[in-house]
N, C-alpha and C. Protein backbone atom coordinates (compact mmCIF):
# COMPACT_ATOMS: atom_id res chain seq x y z
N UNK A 1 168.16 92.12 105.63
CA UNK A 1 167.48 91.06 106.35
C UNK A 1 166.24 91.64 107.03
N UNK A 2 165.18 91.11 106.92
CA UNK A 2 163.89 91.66 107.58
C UNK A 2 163.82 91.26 108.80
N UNK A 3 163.48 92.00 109.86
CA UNK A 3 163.24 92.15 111.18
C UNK A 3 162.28 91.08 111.10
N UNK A 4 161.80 90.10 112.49
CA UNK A 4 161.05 89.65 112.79
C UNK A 4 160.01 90.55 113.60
N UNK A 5 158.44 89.85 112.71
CA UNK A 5 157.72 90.41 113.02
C UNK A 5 156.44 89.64 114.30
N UNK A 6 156.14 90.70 115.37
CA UNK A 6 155.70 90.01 116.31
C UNK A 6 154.02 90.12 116.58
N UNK A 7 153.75 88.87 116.01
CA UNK A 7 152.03 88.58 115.44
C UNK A 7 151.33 89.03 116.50
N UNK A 8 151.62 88.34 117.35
CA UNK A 8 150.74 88.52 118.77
C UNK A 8 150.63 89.69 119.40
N UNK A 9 151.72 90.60 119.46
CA UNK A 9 151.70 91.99 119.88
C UNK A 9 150.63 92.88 118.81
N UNK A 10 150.84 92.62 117.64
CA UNK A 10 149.81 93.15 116.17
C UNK A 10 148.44 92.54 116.74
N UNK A 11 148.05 91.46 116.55
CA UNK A 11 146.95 90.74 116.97
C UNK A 11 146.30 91.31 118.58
N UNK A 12 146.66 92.03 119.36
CA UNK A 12 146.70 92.65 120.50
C UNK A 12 146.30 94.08 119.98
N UNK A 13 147.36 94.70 119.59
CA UNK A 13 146.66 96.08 118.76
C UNK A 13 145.32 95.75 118.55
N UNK A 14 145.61 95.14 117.03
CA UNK A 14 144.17 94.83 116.44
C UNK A 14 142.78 94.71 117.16
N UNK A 15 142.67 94.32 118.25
CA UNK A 15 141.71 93.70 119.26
C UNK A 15 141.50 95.34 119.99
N UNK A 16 142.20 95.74 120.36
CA UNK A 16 142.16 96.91 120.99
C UNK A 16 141.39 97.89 120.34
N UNK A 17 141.81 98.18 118.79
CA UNK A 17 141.29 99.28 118.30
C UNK A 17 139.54 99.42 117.94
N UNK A 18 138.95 98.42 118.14
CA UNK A 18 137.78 97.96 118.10
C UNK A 18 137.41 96.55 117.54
N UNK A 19 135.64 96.68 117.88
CA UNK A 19 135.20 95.63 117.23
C UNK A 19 135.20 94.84 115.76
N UNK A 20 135.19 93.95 115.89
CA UNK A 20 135.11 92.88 114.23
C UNK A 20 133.23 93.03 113.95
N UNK A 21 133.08 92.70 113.21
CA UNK A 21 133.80 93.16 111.31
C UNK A 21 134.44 94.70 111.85
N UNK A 22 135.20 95.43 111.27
CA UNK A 22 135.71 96.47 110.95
C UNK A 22 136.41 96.54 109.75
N UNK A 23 136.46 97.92 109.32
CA UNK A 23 136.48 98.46 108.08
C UNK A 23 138.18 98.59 108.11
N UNK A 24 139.21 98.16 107.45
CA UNK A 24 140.66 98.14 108.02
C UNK A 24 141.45 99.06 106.75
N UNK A 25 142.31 99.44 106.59
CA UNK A 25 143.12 100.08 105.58
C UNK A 25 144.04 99.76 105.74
N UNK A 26 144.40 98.81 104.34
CA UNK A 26 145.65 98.34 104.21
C UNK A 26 146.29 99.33 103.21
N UNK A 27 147.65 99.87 103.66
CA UNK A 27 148.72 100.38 102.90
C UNK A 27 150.06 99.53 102.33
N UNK A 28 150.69 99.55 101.14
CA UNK A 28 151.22 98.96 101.09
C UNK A 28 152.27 99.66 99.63
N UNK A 29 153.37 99.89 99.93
CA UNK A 29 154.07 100.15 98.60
C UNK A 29 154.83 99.13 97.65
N UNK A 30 154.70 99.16 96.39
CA UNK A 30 155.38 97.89 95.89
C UNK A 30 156.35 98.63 94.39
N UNK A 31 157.59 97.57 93.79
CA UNK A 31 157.52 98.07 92.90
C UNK A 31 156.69 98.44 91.72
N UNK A 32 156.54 99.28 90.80
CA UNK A 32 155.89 99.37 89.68
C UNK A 32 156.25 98.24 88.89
N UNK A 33 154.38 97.62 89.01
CA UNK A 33 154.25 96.65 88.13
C UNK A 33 153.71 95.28 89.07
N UNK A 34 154.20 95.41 90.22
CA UNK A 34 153.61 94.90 91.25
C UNK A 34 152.08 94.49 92.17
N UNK A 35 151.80 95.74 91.17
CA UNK A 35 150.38 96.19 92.22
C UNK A 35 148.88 95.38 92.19
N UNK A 36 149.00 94.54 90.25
CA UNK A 36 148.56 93.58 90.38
C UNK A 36 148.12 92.50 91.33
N UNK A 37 149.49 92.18 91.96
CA UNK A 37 149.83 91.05 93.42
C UNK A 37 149.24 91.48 93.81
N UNK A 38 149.35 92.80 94.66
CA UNK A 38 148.22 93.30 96.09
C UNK A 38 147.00 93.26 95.31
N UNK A 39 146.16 93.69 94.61
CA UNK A 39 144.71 93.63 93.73
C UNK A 39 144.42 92.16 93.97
N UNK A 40 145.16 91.23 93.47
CA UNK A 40 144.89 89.64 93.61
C UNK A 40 144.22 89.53 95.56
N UNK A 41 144.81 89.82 95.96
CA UNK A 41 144.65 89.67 97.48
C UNK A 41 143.26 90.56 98.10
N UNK A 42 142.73 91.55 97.69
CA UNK A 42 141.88 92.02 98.19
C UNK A 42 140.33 91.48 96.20
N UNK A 43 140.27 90.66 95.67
CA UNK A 43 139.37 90.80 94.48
C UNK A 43 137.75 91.42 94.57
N UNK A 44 137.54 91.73 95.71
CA UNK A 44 136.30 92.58 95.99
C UNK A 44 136.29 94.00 96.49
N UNK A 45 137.57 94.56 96.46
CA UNK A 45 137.77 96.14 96.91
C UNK A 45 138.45 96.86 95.67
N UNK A 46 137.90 97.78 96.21
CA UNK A 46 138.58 99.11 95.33
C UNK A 46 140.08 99.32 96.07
N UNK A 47 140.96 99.51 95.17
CA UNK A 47 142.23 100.04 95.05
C UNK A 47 142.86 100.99 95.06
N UNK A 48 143.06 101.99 95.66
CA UNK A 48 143.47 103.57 95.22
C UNK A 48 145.23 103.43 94.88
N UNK A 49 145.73 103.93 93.96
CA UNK A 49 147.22 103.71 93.34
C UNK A 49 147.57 105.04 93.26
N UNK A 50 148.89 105.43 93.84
CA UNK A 50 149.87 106.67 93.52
C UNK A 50 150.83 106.00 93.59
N UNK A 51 151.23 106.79 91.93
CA UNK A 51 152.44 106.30 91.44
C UNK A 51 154.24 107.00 92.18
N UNK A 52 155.27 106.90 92.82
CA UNK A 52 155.76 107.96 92.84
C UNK A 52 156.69 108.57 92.23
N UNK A 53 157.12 109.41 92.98
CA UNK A 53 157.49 110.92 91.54
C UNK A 53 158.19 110.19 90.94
N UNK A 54 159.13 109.53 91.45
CA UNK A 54 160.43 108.85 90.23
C UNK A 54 159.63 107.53 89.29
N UNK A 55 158.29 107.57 89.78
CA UNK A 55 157.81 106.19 88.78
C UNK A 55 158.12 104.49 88.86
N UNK A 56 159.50 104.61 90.32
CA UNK A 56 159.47 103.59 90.14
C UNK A 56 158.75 102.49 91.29
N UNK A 57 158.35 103.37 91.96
CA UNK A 57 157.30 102.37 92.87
C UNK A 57 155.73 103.05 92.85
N UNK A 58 154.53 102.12 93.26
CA UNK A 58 153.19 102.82 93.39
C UNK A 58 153.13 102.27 95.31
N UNK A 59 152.12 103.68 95.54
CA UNK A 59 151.73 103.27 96.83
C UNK A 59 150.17 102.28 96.31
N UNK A 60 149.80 101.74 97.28
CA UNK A 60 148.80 101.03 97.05
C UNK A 60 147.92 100.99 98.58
N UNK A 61 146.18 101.62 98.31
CA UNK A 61 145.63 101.82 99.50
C UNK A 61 144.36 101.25 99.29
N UNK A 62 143.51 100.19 100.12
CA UNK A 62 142.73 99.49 100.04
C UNK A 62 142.21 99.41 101.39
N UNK A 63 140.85 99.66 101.26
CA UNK A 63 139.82 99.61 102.40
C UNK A 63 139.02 98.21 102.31
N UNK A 64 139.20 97.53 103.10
CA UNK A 64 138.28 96.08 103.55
C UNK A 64 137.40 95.67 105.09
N UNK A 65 136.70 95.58 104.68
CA UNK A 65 135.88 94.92 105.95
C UNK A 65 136.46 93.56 106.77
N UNK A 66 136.90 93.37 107.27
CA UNK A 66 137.62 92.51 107.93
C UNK A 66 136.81 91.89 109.42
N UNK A 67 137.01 90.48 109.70
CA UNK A 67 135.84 90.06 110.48
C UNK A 67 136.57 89.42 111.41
N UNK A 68 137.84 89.41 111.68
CA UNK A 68 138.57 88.91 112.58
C UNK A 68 140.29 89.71 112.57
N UNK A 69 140.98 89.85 113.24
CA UNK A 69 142.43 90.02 113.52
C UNK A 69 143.24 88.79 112.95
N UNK A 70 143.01 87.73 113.20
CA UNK A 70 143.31 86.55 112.46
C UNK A 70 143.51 87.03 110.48
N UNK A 71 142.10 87.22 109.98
CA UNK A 71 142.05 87.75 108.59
C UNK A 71 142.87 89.02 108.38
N UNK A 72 143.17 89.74 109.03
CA UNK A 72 144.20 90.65 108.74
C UNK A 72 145.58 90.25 108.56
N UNK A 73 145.99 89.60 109.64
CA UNK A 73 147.30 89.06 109.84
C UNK A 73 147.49 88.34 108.53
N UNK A 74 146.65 87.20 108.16
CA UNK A 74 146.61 86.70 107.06
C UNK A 74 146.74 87.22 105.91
N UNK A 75 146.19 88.36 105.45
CA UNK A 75 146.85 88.77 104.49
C UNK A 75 148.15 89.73 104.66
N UNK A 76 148.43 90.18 105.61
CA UNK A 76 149.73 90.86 105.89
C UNK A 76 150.91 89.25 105.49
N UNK A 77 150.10 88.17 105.71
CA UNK A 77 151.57 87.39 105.58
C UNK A 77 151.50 86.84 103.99
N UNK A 78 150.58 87.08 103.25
CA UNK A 78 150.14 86.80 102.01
C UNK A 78 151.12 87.64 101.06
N UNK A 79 150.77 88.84 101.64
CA UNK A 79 151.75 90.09 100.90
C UNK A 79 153.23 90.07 101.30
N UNK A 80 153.19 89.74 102.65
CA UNK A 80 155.08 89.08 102.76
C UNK A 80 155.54 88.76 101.69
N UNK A 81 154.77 88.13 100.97
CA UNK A 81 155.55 87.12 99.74
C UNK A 81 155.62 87.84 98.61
N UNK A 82 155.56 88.92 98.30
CA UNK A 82 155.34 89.82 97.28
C UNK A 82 157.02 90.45 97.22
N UNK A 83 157.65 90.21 96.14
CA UNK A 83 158.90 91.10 95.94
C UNK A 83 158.82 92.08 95.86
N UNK A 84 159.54 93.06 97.16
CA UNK A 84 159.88 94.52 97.04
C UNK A 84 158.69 94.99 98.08
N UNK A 85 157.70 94.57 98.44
CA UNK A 85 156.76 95.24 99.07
C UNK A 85 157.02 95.31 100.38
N UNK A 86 156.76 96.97 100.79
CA UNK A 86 156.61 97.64 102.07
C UNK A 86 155.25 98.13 102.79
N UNK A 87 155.30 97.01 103.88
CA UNK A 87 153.82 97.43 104.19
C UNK A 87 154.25 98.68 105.08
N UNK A 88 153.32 99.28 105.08
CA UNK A 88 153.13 100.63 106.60
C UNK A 88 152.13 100.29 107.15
């Protein structure tokens, strides 16, 4: 069962660590074969993919310019919906 996650405390971070636009790095591991999904969600960034050793999951690391805390959150809940995926 997944923990509930608490937006407003994130959205608080977010605000803290600096100003908007900022440049954000999303991490995210999924199963292999998955990684497509996350690519769909960012279609103007580059992707960096490591596969791991056992092959059966890729990490997935993507740098975006982001112009609000709002737009982050948003895709953090986009990728919620993705089977198997672990954000960090």
């Amino acid at each position: 069962m997944k923990k509930d996650f608490n937006t407003s405390s994130f959205k608080e971070k977010l605000e803290a660590s600096g100003q908007f636009p900022m440049l954000y790095m999303f991490k995210f591991i999924v199963p292999n074969g998955k990684e497509l999904e996350i690519a769909a969600l960012f279609p103007k960034n580059e992707m960096e993919l490591k596969a791991s050793s056992g092959g059966k999951y890729v990490s997935t690391t993507i740098k975006s310019m982001m112009d609000s805390s709002d737009q982050i959150i948003e895709i953090y809940e986009k990728a919620s919906k993705i089977e198997g995926l672990l954000s960090l």
